[in-house]
N, C-alpha and C. Protein backbone atom coordinates (compact mmCIF):
# COMPACT_ATOMS: atom_id res chain seq x y z
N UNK A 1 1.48 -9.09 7.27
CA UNK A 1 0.19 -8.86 6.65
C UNK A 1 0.41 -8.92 5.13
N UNK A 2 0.12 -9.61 4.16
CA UNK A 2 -0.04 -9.58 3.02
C UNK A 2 -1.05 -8.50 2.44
N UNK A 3 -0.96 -8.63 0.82
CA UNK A 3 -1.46 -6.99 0.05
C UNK A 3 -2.69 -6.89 0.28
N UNK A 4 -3.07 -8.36 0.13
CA UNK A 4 -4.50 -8.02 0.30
C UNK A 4 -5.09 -7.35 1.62
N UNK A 5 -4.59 -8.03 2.25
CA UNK A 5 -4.85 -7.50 3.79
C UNK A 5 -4.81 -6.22 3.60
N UNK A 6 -4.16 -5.39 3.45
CA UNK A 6 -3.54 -3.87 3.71
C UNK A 6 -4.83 -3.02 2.57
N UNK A 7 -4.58 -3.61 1.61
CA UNK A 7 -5.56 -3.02 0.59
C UNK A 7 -6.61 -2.39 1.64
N UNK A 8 -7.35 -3.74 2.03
CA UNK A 8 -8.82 -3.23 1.99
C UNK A 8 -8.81 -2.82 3.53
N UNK A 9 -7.62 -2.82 4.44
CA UNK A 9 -7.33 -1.98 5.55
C UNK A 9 -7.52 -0.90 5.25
N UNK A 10 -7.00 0.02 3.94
CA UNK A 10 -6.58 0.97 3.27
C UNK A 10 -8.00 1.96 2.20
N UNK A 11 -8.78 0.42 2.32
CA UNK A 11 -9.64 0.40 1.08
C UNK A 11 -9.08 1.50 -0.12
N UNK A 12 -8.15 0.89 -0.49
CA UNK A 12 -7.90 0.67 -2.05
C UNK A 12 -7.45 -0.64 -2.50
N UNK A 13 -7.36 -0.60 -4.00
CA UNK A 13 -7.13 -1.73 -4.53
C UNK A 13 -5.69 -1.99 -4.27
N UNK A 14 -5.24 -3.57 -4.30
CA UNK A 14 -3.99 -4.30 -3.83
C UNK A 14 -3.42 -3.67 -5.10
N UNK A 15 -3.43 -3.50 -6.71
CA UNK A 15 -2.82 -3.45 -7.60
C UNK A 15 -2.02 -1.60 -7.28
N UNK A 16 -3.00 -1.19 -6.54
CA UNK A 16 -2.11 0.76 -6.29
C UNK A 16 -1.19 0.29 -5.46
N UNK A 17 -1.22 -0.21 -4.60
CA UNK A 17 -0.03 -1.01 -3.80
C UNK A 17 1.36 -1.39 -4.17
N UNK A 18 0.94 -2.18 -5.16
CA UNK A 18 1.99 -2.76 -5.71
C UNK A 18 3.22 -1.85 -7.13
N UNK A 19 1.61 -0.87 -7.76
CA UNK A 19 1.97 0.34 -8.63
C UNK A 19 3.23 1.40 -7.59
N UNK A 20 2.27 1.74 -6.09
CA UNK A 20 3.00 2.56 -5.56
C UNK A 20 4.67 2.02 -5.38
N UNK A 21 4.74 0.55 -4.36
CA UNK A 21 6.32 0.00 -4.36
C UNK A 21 6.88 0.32 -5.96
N UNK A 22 6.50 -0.05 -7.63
CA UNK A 22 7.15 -0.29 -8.24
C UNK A 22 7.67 1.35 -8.99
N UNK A 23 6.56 2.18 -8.33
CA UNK A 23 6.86 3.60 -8.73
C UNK A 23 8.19 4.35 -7.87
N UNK A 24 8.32 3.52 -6.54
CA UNK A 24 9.03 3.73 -5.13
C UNK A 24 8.45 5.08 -4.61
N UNK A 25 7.06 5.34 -4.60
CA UNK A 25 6.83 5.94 -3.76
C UNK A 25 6.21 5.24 -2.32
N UNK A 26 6.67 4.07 -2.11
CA UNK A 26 6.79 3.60 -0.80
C UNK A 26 7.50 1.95 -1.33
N UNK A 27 8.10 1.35 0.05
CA UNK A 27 8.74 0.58 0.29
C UNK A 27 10.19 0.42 0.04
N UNK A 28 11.53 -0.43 -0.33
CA UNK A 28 10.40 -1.59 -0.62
C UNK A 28 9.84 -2.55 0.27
N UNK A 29 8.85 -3.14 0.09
CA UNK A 29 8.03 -4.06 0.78
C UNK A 29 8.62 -5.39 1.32
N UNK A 30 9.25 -6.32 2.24
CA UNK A 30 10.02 -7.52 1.87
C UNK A 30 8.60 -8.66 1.43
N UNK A 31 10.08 -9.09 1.30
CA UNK A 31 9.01 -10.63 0.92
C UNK A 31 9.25 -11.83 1.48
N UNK A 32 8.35 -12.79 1.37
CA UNK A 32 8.45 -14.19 2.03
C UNK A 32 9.40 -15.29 1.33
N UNK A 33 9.31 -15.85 2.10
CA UNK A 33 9.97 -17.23 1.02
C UNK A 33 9.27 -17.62 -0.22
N UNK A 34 7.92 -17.14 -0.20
CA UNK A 34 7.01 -17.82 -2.08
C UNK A 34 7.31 -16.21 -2.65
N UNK A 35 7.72 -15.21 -1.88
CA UNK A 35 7.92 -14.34 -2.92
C UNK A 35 6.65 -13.42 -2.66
N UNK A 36 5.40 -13.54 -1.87
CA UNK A 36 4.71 -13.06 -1.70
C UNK A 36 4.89 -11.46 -0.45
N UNK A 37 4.79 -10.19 -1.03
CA UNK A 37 4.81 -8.94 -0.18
C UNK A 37 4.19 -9.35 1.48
N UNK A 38 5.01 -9.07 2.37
CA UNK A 38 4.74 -9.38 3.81
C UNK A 38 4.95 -7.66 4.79
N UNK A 39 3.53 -7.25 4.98
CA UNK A 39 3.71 -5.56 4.91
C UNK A 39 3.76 -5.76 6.57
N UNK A 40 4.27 -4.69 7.15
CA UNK A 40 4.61 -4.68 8.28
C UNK A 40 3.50 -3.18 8.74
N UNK A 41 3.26 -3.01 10.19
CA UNK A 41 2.48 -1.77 10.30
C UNK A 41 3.40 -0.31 9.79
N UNK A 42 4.43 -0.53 9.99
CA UNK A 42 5.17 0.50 9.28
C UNK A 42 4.88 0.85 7.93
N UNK A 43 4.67 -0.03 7.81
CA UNK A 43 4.52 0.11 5.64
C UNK A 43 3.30 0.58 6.09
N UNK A 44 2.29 0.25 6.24
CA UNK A 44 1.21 0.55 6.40
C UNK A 44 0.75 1.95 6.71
N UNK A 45 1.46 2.53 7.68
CA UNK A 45 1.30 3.52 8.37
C UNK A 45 2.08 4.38 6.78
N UNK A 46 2.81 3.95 6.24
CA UNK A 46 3.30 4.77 5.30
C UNK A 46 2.75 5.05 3.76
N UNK A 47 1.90 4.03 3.67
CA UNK A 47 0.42 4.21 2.46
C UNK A 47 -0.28 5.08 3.20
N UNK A 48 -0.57 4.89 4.56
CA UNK A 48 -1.53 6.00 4.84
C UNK A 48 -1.47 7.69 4.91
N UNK A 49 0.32 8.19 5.26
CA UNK A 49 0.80 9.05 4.76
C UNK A 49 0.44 9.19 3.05
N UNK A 50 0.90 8.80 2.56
CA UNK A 50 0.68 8.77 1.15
C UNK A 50 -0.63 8.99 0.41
N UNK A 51 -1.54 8.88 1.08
CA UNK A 51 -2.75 8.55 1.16
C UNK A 51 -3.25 9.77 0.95
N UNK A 52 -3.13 10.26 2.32
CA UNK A 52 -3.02 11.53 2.64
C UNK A 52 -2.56 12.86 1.45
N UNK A 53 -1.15 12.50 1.67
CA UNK A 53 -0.87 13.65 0.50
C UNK A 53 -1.46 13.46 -1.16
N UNK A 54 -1.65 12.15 -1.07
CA UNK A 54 -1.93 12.25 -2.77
C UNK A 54 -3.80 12.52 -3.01
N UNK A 55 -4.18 12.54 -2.04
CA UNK A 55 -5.33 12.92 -1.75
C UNK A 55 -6.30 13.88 -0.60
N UNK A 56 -5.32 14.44 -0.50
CA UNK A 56 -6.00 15.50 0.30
C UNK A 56 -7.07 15.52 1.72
N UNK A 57 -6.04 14.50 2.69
CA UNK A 57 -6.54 14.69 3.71
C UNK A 57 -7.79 13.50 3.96
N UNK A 58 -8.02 12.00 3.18
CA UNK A 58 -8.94 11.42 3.31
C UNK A 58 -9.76 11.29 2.18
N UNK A 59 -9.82 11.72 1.16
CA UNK A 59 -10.79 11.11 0.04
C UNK A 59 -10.10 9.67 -0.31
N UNK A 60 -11.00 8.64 -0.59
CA UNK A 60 -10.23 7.70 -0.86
C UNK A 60 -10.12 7.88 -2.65
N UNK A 61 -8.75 7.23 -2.97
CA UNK A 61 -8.66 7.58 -4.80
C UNK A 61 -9.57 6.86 -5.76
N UNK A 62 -9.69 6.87 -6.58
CA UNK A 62 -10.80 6.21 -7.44
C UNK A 62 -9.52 5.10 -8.30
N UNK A 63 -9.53 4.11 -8.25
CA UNK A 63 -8.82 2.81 -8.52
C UNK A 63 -10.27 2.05 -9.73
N UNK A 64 -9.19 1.79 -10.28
CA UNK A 64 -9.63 0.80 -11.43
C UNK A 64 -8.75 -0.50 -11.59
C-alpha cells in the first residue's frame, strides 16, 4: 500500500506519515525499487496505535 493509500485509510495527511518515519516514531517503512514507501498492514496497524496515544483514543489530529 503506498502513503497515500494509508493516509486517507488513516485520514490524516501523507506528509504526518512521512514526519512520523523521519521522527522514528514508527517504521522504518521499506521501499520499492522507485524508492517509493510500500506500507504493509503492520505499519498500518502501527499509525493507528500511534494515533491513539498521540491523541487520545480517536480524535483525528489537525494536520496542515
Amino acid at each position: 500500500m503506498e502513503t497515500l493509500d494509508v493516509a486517507r485509510k488513516l485520514g490524516i495527511a501523507s506528509v504526518t506519515l512521512r514526519l512520523w518515519e523521519r521522527r522514528g516514531l514508527i517504521g522504518p517503512i521499506q521501499k520499492d525499487s522507485r524508492g517509493w514507501r510500500q506500507w504493509s498492514e503492520r505499519d498500518v496497524a502501527e499509525c493507528r496505535k500511534l494515533l491513539t496515544k498521540l491523541h487520545g483514543g480517536g480524535q483525528k489530529p489537525e494536520t496542515r
